[in-house]
N, C-alpha and C. Protein backbone atom coordinates (compact mmCIF):
# COMPACT_ATOMS: atom_id res chain seq x y z
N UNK A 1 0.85 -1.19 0.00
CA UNK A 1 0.00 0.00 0.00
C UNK A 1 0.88 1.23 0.00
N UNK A 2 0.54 2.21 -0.89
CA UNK A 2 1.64 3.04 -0.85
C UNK A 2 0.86 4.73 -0.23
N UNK A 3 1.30 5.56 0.01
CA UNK A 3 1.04 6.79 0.60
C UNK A 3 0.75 7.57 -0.59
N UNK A 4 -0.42 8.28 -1.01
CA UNK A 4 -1.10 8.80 -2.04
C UNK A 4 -0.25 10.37 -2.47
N UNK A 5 0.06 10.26 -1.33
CA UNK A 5 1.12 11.99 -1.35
C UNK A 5 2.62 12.02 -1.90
N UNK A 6 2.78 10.66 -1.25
CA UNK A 6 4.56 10.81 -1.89
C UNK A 6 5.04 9.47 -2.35
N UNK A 7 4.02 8.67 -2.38
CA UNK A 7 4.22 7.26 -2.80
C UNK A 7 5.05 6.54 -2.24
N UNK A 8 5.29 6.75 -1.35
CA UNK A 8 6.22 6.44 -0.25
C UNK A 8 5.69 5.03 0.92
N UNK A 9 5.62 3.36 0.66
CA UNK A 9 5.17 2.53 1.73
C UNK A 9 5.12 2.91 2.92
N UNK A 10 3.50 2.99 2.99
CA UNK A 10 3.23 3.10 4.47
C UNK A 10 4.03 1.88 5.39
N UNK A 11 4.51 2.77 6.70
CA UNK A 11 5.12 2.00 7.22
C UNK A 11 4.13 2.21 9.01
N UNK A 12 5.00 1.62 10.01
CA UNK A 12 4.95 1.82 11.30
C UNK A 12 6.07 1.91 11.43
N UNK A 13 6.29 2.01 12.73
CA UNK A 13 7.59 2.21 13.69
C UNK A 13 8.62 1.19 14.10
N UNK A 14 7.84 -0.33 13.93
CA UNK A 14 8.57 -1.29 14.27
C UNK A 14 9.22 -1.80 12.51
N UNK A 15 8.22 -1.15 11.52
CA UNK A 15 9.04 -1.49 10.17
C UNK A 15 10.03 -0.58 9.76
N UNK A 16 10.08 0.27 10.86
CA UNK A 16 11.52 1.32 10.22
C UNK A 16 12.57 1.22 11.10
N UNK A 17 12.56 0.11 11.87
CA UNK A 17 13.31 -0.45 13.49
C UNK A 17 14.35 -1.78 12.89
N UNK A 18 13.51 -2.23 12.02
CA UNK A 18 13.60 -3.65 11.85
C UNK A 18 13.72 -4.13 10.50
N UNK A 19 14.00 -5.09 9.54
CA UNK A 19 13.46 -5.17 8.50
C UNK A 19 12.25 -5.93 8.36
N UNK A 20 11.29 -6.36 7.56
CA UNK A 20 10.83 -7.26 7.69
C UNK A 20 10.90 -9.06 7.69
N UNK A 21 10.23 -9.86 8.41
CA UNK A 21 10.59 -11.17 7.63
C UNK A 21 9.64 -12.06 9.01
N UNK A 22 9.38 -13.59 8.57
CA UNK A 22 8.92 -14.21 9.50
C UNK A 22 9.40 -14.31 11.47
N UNK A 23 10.41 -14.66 11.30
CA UNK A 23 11.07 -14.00 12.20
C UNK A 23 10.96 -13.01 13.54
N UNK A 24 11.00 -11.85 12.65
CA UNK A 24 11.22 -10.74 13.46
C UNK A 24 9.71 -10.45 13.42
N UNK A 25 8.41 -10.82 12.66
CA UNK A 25 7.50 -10.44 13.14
C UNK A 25 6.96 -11.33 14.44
N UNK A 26 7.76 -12.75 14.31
CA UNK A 26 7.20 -13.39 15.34
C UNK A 26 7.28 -12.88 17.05
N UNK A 27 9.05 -12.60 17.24
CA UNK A 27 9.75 -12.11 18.09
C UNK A 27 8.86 -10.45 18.33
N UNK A 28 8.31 -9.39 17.26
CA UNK A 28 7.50 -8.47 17.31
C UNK A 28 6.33 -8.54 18.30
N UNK A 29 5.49 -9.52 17.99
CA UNK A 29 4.30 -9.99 18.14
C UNK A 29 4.44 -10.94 19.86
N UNK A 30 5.18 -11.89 20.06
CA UNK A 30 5.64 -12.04 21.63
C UNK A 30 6.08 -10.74 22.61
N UNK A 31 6.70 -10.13 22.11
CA UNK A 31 7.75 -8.73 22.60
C UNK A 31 6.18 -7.72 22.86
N UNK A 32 5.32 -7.95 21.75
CA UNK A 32 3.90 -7.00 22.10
C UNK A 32 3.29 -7.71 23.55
N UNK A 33 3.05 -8.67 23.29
CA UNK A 33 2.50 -9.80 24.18
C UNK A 33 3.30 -9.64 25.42
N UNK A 34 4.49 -9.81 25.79
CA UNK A 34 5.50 -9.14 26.97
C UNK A 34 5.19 -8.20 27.76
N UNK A 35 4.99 -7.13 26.74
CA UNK A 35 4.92 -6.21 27.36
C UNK A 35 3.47 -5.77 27.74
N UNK A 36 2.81 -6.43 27.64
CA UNK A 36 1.04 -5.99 28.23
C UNK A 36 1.20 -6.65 29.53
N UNK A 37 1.46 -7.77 29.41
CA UNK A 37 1.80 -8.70 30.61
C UNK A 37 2.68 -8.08 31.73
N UNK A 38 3.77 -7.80 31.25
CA UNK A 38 4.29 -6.71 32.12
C UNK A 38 3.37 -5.67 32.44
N UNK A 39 2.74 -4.69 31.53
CA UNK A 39 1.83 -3.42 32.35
C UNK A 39 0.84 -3.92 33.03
N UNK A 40 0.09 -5.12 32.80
CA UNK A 40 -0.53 -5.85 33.53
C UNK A 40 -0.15 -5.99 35.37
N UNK A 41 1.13 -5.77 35.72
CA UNK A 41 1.33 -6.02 36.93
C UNK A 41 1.13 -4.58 37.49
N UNK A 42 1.34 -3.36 36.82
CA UNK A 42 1.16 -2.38 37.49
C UNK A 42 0.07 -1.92 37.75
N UNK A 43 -0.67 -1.79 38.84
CA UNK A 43 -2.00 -2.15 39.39
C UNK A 43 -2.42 -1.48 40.31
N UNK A 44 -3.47 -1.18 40.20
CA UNK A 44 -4.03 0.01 41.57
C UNK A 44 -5.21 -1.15 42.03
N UNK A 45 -5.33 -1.89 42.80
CA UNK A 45 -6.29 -3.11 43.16
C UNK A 45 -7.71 -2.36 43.47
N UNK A 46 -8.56 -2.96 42.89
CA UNK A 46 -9.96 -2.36 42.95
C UNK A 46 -10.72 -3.75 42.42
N UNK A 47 -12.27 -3.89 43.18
CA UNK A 47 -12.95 -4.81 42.84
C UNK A 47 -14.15 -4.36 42.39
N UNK A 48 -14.35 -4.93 41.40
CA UNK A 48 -14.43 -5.81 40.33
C UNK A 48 -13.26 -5.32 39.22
N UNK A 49 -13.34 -4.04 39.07
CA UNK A 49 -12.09 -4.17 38.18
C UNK A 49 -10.96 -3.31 38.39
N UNK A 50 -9.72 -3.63 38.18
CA UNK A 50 -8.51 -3.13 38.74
C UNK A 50 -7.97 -2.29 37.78
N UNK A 51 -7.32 -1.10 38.17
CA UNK A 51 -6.62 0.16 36.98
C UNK A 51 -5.33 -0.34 37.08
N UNK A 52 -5.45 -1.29 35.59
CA UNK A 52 -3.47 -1.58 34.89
C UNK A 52 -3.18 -0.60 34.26
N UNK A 53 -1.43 -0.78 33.66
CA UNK A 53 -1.28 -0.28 32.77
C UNK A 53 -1.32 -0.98 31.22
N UNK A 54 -2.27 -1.74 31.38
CA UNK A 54 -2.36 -2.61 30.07
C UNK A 54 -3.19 -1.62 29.01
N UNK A 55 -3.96 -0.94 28.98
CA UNK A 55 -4.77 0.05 27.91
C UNK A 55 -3.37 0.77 27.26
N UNK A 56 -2.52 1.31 28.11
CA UNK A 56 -1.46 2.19 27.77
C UNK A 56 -0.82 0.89 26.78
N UNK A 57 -0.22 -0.30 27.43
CA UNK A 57 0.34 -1.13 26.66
C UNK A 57 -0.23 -1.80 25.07
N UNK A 58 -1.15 -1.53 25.10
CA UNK A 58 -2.22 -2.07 24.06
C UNK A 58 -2.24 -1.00 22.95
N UNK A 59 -2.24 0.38 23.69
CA UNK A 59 -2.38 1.14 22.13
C UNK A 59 -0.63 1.48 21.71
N UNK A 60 0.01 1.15 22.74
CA UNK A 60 1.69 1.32 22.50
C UNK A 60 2.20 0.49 21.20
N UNK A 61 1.31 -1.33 21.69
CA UNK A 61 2.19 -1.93 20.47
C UNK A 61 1.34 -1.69 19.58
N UNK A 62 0.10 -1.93 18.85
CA UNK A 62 -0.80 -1.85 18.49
C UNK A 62 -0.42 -0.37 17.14
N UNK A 63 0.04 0.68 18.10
CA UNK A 63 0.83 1.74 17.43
C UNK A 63 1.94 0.98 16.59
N UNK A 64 2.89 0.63 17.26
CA UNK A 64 4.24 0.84 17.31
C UNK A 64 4.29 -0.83 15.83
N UNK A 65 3.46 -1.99 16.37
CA UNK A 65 3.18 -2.79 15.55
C UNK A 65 2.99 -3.58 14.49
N UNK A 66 1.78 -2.09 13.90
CA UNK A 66 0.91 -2.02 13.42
C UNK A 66 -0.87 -3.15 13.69
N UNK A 67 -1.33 -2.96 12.57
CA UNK A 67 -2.53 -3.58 12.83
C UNK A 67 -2.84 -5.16 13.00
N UNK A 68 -2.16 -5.85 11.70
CA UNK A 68 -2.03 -7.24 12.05
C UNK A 68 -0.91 -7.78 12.82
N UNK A 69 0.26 -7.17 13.47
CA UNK A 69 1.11 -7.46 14.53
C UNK A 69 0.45 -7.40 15.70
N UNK A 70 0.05 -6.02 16.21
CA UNK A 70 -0.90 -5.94 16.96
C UNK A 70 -1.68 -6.48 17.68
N UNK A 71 -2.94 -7.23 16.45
CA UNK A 71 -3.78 -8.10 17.00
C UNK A 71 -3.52 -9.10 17.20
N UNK A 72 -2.32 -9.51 16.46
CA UNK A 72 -1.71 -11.20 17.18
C UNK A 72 -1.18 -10.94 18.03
N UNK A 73 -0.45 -9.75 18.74
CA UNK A 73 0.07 -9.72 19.79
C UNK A 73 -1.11 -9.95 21.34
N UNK A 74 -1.97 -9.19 20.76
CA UNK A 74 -3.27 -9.30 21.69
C UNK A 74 -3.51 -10.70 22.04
N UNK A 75 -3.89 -11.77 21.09
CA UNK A 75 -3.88 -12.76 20.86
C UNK A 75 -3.57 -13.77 21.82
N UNK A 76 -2.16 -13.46 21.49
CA UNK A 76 -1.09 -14.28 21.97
C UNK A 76 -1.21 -14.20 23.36
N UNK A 77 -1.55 -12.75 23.78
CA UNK A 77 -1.20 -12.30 24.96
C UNK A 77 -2.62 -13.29 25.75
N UNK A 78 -3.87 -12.75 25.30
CA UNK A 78 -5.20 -13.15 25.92
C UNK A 78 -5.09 -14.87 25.78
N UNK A 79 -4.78 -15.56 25.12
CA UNK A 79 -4.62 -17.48 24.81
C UNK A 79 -3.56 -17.35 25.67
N UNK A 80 -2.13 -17.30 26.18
CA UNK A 80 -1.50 -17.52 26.93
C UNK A 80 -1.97 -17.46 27.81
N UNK A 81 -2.56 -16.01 28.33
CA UNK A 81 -2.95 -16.25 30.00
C UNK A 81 -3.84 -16.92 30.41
N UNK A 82 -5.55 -17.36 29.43
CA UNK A 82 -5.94 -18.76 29.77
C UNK A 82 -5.36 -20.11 29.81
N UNK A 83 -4.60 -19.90 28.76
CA UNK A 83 -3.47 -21.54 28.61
C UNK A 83 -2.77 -21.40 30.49
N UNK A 84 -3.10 -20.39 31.09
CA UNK A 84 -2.14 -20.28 32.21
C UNK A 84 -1.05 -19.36 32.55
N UNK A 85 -0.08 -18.96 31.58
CA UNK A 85 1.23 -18.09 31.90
C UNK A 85 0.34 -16.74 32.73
N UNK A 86 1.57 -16.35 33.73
CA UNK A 86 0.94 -15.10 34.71
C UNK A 86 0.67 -13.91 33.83
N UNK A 87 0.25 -13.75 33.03
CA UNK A 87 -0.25 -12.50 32.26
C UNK A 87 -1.26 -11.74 32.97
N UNK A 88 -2.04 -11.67 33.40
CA UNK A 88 -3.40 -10.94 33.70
C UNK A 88 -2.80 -10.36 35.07
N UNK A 89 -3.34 -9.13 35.41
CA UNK A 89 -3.17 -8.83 36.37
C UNK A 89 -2.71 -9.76 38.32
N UNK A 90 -1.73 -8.49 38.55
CA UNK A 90 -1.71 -9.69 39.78
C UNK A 90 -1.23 -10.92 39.53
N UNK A 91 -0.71 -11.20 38.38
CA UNK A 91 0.12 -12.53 38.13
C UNK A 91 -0.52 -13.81 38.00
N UNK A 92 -1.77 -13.12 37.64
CA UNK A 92 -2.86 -14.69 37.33
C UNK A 92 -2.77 -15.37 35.69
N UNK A 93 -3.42 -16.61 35.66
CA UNK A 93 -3.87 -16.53 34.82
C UNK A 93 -4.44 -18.30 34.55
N UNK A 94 -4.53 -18.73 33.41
CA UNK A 94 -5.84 -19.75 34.05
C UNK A 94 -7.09 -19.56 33.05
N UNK A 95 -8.00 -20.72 32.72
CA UNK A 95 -9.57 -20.64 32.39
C UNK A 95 -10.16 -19.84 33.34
N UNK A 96 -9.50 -19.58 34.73
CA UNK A 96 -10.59 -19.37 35.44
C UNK A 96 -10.45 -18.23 35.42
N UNK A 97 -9.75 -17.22 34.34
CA UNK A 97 -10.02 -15.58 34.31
C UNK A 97 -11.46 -15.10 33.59
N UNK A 98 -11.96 -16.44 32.77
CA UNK A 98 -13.15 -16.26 32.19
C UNK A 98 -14.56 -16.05 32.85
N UNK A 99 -13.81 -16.00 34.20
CA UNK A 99 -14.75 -15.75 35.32
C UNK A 99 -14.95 -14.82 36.17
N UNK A 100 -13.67 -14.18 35.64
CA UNK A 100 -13.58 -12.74 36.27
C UNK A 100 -13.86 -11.28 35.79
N UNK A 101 -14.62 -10.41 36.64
CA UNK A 101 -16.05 -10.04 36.27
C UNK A 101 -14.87 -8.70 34.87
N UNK A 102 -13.47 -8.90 35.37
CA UNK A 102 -12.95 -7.99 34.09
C UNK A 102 -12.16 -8.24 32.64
N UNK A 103 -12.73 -9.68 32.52
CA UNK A 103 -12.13 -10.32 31.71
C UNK A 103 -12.59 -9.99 30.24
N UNK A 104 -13.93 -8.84 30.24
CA UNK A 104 -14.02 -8.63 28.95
C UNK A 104 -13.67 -7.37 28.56
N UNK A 105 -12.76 -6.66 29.23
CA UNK A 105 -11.56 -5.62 28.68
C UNK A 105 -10.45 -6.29 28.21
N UNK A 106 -9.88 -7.36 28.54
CA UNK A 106 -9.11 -8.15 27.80
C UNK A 106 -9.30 -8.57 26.40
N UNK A 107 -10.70 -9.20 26.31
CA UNK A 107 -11.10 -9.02 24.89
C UNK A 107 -11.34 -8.11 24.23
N UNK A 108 -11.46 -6.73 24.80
CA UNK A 108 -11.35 -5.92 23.69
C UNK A 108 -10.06 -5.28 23.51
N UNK A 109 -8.87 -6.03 24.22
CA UNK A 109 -7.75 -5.41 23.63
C UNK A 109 -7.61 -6.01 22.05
N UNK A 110 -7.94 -6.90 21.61
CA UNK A 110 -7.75 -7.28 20.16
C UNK A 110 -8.30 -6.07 18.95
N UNK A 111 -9.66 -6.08 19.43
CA UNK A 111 -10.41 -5.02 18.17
C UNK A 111 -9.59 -3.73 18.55
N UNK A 112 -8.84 -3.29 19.79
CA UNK A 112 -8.17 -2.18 20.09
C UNK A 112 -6.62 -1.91 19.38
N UNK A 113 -5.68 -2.82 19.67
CA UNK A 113 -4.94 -2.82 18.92
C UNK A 113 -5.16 -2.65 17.57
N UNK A 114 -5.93 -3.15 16.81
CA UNK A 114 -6.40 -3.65 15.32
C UNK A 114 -6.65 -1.94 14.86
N UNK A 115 -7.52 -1.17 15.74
CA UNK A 115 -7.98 -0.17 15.10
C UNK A 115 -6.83 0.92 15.48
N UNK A 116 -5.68 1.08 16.52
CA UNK A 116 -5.23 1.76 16.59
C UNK A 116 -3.79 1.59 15.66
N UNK A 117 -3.33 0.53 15.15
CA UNK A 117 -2.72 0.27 14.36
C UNK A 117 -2.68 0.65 12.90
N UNK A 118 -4.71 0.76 12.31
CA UNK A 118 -4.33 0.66 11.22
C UNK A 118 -4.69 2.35 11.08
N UNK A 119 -5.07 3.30 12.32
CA UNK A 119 -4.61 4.21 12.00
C UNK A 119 -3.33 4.88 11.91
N UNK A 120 -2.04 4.08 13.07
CA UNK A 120 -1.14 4.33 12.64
C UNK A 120 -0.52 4.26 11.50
N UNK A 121 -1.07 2.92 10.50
CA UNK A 121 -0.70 2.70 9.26
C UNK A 121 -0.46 4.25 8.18
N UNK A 122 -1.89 5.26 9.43
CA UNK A 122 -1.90 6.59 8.15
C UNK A 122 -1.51 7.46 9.15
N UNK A 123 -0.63 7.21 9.42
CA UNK A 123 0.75 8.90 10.28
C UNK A 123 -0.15 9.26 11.38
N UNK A 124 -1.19 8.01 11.76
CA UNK A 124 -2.56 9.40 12.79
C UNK A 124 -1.36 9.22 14.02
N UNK A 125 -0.15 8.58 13.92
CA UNK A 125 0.81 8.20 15.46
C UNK A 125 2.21 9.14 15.51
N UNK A 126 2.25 10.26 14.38
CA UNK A 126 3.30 11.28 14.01
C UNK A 126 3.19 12.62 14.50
N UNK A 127 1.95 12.51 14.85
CA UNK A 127 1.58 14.20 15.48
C UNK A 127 1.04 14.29 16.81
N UNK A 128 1.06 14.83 17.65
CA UNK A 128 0.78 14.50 18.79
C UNK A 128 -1.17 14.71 19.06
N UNK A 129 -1.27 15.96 18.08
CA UNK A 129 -2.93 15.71 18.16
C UNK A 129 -3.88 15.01 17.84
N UNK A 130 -3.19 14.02 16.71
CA UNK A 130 -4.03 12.98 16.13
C UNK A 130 -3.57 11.68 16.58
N UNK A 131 -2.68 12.03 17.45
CA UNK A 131 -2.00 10.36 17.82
C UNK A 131 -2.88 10.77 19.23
N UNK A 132 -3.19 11.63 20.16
CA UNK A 132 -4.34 11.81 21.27
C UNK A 132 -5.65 11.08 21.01
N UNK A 133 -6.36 11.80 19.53
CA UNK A 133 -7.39 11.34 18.91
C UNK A 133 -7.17 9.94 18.81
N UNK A 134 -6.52 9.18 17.93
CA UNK A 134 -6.08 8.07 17.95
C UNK A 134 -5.80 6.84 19.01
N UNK A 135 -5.24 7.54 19.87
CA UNK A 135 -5.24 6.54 21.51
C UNK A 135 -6.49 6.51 21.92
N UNK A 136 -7.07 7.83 22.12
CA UNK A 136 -8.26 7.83 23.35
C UNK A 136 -8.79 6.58 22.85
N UNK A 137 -9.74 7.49 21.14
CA UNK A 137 -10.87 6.23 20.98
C UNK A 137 -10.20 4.62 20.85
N UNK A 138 -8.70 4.54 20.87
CA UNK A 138 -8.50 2.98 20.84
C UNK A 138 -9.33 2.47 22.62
N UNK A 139 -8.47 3.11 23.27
CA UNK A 139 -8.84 3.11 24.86
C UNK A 139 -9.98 2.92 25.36
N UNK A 140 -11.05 3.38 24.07
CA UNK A 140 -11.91 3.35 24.66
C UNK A 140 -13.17 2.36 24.30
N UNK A 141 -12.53 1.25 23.02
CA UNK A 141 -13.07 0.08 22.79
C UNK A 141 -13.02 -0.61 23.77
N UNK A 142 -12.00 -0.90 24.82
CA UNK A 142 -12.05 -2.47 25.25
C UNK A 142 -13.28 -2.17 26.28
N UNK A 143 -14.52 -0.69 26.80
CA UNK A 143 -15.11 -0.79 26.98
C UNK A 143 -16.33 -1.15 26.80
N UNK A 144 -16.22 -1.26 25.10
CA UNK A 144 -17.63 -1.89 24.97
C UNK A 144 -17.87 -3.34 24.71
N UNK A 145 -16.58 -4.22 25.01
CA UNK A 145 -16.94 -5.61 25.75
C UNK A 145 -16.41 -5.93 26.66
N UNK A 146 -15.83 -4.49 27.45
CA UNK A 146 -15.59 -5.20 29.13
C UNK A 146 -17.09 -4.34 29.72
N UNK A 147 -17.80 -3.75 29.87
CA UNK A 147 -19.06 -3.16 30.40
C UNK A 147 -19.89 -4.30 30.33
N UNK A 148 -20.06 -4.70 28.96
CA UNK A 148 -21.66 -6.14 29.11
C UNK A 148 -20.88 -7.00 29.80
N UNK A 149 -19.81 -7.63 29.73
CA UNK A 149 -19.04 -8.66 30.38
C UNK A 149 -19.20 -8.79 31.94
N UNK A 150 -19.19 -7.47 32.14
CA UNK A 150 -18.86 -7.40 33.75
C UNK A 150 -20.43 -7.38 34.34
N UNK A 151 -21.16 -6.53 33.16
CA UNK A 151 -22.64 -6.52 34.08
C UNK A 151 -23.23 -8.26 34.13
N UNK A 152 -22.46 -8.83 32.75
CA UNK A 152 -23.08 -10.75 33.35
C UNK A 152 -22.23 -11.55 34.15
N UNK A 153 -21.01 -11.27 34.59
CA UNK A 153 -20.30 -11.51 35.72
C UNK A 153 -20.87 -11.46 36.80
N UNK A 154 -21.16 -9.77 37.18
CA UNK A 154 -22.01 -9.64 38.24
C UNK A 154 -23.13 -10.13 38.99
N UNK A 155 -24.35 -10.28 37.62
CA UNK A 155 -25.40 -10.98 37.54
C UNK A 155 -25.18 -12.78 37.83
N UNK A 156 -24.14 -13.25 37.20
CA UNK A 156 -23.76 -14.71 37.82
C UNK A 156 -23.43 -14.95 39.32
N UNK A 157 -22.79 -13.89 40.17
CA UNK A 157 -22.42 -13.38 41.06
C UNK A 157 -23.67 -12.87 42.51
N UNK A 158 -24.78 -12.78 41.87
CA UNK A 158 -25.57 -12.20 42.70
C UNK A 158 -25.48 -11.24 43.18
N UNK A 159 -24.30 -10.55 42.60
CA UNK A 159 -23.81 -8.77 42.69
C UNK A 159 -25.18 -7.69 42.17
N UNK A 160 -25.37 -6.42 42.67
CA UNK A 160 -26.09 -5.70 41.56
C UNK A 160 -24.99 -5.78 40.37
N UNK A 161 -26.31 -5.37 39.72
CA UNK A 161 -25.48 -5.12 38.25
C UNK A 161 -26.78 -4.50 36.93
N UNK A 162 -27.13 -3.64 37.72
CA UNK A 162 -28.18 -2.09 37.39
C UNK A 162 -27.10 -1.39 36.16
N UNK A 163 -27.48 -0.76 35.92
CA UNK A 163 -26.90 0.06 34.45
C UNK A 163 -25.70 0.67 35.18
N UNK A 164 -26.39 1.95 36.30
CA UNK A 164 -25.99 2.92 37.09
C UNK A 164 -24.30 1.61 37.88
N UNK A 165 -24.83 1.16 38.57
CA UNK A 165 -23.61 -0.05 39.34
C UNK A 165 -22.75 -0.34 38.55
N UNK A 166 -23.14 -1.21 37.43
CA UNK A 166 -22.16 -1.56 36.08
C UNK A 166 -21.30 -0.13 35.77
N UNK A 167 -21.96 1.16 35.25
CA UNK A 167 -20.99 1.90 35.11
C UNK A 167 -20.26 2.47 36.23
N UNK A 168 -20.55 2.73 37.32
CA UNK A 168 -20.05 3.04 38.49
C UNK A 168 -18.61 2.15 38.44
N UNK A 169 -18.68 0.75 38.70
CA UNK A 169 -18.08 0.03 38.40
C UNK A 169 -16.78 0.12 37.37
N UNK A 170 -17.16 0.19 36.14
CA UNK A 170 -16.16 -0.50 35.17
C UNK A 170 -16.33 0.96 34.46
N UNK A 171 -16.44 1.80 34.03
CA UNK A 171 -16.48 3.13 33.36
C UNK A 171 -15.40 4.14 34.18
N UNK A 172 -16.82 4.71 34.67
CA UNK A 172 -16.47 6.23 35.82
C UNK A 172 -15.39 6.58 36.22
N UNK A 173 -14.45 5.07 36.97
CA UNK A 173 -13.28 5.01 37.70
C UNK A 173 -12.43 5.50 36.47
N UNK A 174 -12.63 4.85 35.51
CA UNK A 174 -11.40 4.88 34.41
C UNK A 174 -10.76 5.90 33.35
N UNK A 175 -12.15 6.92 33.73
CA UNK A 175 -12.01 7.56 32.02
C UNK A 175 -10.67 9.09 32.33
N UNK A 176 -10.51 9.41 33.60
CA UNK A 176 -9.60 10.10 33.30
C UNK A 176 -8.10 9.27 33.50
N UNK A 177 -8.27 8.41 33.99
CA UNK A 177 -6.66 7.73 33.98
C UNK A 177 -6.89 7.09 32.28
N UNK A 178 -7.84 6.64 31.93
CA UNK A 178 -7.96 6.62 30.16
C UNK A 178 -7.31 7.96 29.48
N UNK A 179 -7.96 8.62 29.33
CA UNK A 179 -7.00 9.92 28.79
C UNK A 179 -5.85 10.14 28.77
N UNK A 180 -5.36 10.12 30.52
CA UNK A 180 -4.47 10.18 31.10
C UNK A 180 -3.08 9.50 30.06
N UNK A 181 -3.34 8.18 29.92
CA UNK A 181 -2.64 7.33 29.25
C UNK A 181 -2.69 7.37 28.04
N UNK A 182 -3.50 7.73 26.95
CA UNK A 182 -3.49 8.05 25.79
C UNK A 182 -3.08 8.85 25.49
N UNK A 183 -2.73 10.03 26.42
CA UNK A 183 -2.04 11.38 25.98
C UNK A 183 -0.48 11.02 26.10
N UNK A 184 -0.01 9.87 27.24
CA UNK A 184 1.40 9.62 27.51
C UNK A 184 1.86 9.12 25.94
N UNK A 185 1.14 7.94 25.39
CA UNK A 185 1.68 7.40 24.25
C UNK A 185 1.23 8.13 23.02
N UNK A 186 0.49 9.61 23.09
CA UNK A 186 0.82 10.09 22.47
C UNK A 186 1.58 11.34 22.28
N UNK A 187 2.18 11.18 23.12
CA UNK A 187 3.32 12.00 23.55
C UNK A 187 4.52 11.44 23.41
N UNK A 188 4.54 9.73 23.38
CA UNK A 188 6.12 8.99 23.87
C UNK A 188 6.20 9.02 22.04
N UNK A 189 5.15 8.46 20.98
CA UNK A 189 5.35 8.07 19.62
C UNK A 189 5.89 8.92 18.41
N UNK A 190 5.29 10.09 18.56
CA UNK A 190 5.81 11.23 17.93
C UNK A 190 7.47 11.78 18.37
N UNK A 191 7.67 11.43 19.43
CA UNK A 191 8.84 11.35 20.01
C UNK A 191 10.05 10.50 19.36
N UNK A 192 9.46 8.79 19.40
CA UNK A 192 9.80 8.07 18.63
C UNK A 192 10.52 8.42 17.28
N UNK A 193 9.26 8.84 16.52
CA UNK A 193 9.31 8.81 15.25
C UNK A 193 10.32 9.95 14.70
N UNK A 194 10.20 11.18 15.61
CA UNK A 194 11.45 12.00 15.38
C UNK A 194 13.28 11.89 15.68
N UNK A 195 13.12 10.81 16.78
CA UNK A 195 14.47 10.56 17.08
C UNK A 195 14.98 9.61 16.47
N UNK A 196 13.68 8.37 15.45
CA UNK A 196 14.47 7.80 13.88
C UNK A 196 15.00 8.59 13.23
N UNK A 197 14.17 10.03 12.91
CA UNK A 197 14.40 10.82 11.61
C UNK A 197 15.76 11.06 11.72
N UNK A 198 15.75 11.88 13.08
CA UNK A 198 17.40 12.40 13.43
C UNK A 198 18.69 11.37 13.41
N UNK A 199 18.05 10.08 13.39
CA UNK A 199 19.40 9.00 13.22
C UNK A 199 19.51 8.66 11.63
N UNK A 200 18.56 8.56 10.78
CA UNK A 200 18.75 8.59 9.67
C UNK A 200 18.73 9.70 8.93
């Protein structure tokens, strides 16, 4: 796919890092997966759902990626930690996260990466105002299948789980440390992308 302006292959950040090849996308795509798992431990403990730094990690590689790296990184990341490896917060992980009332922000790290990627595909990760634009709304998918998730968690649970509770819950807490974090990585990428320029 080439860039309509200067005909120039759209790239990402990890294809101007790296060359391409089987390989290095595999090592890409684990290294994405790593590192969620890692932000995963940094944790402010709250029940039903806990503030990681996994949203930050998700639109980082997802950026940095691109779109189909990305979502296998997600992937990889969400099947490992049921297969078991400590991925999920707190160093869990197990079938039995499918039971935990925040396990469907995890699933939406996939459609999250995917969409914040393939806007990076178009420079939205080069400027700091459109790479803002670009994070938030990634950030702000994995809420619309961790919200129903958690309100039928709850409901299995004998928890309320009223509209008002559910968002109280899994929303409210989040949306300025959401921002919060979308503005960091779009602040760290544009950064990035200028201190390639200056080496090449």
């Amino acid at each position: 796919m080439t860039n309509a302006a200067n005909g120039a292959v759209r790239t990402v950040l990890a294809d101007r890092i790296r060359s391409r090849g089987i390989a290095t996308d595999a090592a890409l795509v684990a290294g994405g997966a790593l590192f969620t798992a890692a932000m995963a431990q940094l944790e402010v403990p709250m029940w039903p759902v806990p503030i990681t730094g996994q949203t930050l990690a998700v639109v980082l590689a997802g950026a940095t990626l691109g779109a189909g790296r990305g979502t296998l990184a997600m992937l990889v990341y969400m099947v490992a930690g049921l297969a078991g490896a400590p991925f999920f917060a707190d160093m869990t992980g197990g079938l039995h996260a499918l039971t935990i009332p925040s396990f469907g922000y995890v699933i939406g790290f996939v459609p999250a990466a995917a969409v914040v990627g393939w806007l990076a595909r178009r420079d939205w990760d080069r400027r700091f105002v459109r790479a803002a634009l670009a994070f938030t709304l990634a950030s702000a998918i994995p809420f619309v299948t961790g919200i129903p998730y958690l309100a039928v968690v709850l409901a299995q649970l004998g928890a309320p789980h009223d509209i008002g509770t559910v968002l109280g819950f899994g929303l409210w807490p989040f949306v300025v440390g959401g921002i919060a974090k979308a503005l960091i990585a779009a602040g760290v990428l544009p950064l990035a992308w200028k201190a390639l320029g200056r080496r090449r």
